[in-house]
Protein backbone atom coordinates (compact mmCIF):
# COMPACT_ATOMS: atom_id res chain seq x y z
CA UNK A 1 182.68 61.37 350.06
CA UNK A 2 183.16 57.95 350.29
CA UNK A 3 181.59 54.10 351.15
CA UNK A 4 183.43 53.93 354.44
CA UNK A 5 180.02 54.30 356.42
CA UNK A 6 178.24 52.18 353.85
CA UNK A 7 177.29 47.96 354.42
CA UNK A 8 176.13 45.98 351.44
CA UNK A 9 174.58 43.13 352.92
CA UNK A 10 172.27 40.03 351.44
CA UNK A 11 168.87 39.02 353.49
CA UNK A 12 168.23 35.92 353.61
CA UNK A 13 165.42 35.42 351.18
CA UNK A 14 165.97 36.01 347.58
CA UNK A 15 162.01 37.29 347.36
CA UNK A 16 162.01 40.97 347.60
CA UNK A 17 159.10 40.60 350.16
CA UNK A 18 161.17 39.85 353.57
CA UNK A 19 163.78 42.33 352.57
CA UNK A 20 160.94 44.97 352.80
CA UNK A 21 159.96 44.06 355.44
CA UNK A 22 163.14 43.84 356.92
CA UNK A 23 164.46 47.43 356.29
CA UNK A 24 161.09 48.92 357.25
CA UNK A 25 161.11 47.49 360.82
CA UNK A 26 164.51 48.22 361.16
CA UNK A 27 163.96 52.15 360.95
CA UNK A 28 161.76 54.85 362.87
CA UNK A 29 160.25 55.97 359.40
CA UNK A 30 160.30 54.53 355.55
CA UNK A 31 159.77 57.29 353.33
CA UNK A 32 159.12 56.29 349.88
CA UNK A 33 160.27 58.53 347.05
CA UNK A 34 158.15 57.43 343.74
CA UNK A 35 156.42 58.50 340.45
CA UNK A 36 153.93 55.48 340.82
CA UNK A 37 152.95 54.16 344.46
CA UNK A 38 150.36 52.02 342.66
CA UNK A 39 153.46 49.44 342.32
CA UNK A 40 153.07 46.33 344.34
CA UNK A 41 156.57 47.15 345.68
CA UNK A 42 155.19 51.18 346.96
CA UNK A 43 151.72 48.79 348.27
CA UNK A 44 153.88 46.51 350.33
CA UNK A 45 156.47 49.16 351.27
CA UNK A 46 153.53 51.01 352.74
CA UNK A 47 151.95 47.91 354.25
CA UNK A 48 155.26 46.55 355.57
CA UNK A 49 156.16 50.83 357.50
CA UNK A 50 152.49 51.07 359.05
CA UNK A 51 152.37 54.08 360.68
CA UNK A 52 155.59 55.35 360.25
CA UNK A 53 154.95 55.69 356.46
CA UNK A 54 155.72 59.01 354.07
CA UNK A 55 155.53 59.16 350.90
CA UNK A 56 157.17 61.83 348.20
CA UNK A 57 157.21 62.58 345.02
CA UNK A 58 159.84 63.42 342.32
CA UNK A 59 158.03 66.28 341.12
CA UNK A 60 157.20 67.78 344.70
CA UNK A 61 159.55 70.67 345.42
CA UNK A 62 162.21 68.74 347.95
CA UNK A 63 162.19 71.83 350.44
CA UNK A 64 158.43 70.98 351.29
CA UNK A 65 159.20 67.74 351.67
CA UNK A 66 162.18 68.29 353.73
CA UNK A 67 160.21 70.36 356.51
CA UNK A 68 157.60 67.91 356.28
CA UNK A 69 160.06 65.15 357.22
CA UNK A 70 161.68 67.51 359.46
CA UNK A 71 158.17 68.16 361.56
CA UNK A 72 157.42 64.12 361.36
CA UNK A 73 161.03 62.94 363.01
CA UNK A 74 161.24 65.72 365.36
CA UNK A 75 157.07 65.57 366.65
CA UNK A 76 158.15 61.52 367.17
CA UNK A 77 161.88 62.09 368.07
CA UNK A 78 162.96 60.06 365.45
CA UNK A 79 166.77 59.44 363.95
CA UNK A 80 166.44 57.13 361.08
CA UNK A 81 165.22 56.43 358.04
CA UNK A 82 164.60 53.19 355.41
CA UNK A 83 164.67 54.86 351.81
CA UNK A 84 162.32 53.01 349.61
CA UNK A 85 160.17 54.00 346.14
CA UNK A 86 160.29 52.69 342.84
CA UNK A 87 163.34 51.24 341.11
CA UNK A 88 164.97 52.65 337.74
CA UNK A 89 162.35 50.37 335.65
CA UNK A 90 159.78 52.47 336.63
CA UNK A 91 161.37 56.01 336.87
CA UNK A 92 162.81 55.51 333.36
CA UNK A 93 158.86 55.32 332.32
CA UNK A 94 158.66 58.33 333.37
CA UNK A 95 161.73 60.50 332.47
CA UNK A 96 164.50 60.29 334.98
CA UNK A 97 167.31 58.30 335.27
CA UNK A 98 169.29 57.77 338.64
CA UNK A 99 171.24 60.87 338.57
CA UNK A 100 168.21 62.80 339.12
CA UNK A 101 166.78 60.39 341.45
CA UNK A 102 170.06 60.75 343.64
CA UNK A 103 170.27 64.53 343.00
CA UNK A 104 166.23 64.73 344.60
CA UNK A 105 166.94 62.55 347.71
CA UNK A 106 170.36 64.65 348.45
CA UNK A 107 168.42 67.98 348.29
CA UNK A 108 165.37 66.40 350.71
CA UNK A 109 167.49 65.04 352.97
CA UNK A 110 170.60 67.47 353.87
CA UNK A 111 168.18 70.11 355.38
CA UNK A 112 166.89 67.59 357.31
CA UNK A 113 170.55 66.16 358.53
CA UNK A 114 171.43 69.58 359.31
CA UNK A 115 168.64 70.51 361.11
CA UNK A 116 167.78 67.59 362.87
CA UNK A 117 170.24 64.96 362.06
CA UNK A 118 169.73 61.83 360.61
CA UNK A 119 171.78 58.89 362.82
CA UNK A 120 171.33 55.65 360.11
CA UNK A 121 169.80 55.29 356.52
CA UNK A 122 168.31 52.04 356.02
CA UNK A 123 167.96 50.97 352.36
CA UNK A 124 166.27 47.90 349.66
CA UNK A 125 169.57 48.42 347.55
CA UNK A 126 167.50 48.39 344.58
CA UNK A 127 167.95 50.51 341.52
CA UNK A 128 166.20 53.99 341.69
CA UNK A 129 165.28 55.39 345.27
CA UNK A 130 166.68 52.50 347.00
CA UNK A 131 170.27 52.81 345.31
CA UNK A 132 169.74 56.73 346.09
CA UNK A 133 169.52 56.04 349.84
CA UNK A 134 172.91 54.15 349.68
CA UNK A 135 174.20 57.27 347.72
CA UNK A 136 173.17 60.45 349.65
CA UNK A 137 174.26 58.36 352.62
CA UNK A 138 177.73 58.58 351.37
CA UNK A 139 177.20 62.11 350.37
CA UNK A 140 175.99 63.49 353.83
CA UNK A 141 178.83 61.17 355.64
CA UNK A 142 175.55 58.83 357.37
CA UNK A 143 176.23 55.41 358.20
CA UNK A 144 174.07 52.95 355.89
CA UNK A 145 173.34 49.86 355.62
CA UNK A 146 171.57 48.64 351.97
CA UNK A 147 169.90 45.13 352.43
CA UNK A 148 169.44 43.86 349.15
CA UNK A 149 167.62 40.46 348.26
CA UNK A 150 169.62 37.39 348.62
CA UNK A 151 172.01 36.55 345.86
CA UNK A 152 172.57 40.74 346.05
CA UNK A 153 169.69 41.07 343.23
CA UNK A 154 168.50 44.37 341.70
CA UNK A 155 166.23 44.92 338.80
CA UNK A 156 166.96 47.51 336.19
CA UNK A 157 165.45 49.30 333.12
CA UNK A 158 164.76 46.40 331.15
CA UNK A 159 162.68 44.85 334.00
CA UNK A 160 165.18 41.60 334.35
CA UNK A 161 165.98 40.45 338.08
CA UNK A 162 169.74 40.16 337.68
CA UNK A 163 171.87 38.40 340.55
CA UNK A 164 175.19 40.59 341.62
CA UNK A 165 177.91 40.51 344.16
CA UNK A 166 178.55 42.41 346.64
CA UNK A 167 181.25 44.69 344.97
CA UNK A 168 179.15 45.25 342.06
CA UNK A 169 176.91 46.77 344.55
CA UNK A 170 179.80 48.84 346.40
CA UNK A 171 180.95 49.51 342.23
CA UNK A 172 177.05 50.61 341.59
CA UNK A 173 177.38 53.02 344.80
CA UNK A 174 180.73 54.70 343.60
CA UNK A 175 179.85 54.84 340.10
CA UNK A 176 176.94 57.38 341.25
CA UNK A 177 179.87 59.15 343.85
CA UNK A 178 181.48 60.16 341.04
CA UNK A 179 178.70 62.50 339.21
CA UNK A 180 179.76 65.05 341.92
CA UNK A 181 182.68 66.74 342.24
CA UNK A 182 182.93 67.52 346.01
């Protein structure tokens, strides 16, 4: 368990729009992990994926939604994914902090990566599902990269676009690691 596999990287833009855009076109499928896709942030997510659009919730038993991802990747022969859903400011509205966020997106994905295998995680970087994909990445030993506006910005529960470098991120990631004990 470690950030060996992981790149922190900057787009660009310091909008949160091309980044989107970015990770979604870099991956076969975005699946978006949320409480609220009513967001403009789960709108353009699902705008910016297309086709290759899934979307999950939190309260959805993660085996489901593992052999529904599962039957997608393998009916399209796909090999990776772009994590995207709401950040912390919104799952905090609603009762869970990241822990359980990361602790959802491990158990949806390892059946998956087992079965299947996953070959990349693409990720937004930002707080909540975003910051999960960088996480579970490290977990199930995938190679990730998390594309994070420029200026490495994330937004957190108080709703405040805050500006970070990259080993903050990297510091974010393996804060996380260290909930489990592996």
């Amino acid at each position: 368990m470690n950030t060996d596999k992981l790149k922190i990287v900057e787009h660009k833009s310091a909008s949160y729009a091309p980044r989107t855009y970015h990770n979604a076109h870099s991956a076969d499928v975005t699946i978006a992990v949320a409480c609220d896709f009513n967001t403009a942030g789960e709108r353009l997510t699902k705008k910016a994926a297309g086709e290759h659009y899934l979307h999950f919730q939190l309260n959805w038993q993660p085996v489901e939604c593992a052999r529904s991802l599962y039957r997608y990747m393998k009916n399209y022969n796909l090999k990776t994914i772009n994590i995207a859903g709401n950040g912390i400011y919104t799952w905090n509205k609603h009762g869970y902090d990241q822990h359980k966020v990361n602790y959802w997106l491990l158990n949806l994905l390892t059946p998956v990566h087992q079965h299947l295998g996953i070959d990349y995680i693409y990720s937004g970087g930002q707080s909540g599902a975003d910051l999960a994909g960088g996480v579970v990445s490290c977990l199930l030993d995938i190679p990730c990269t998390m594309t994070l506006p420029k200026g490495y910005k994330m937004r957190f529960k108080d709703g405040k676009d805050i500006d970070h470098s990259q080993d903050e991120v990297y510091s974010m990631v393996e804060d996380c690691l260290k909930r489990w004990d592996i």
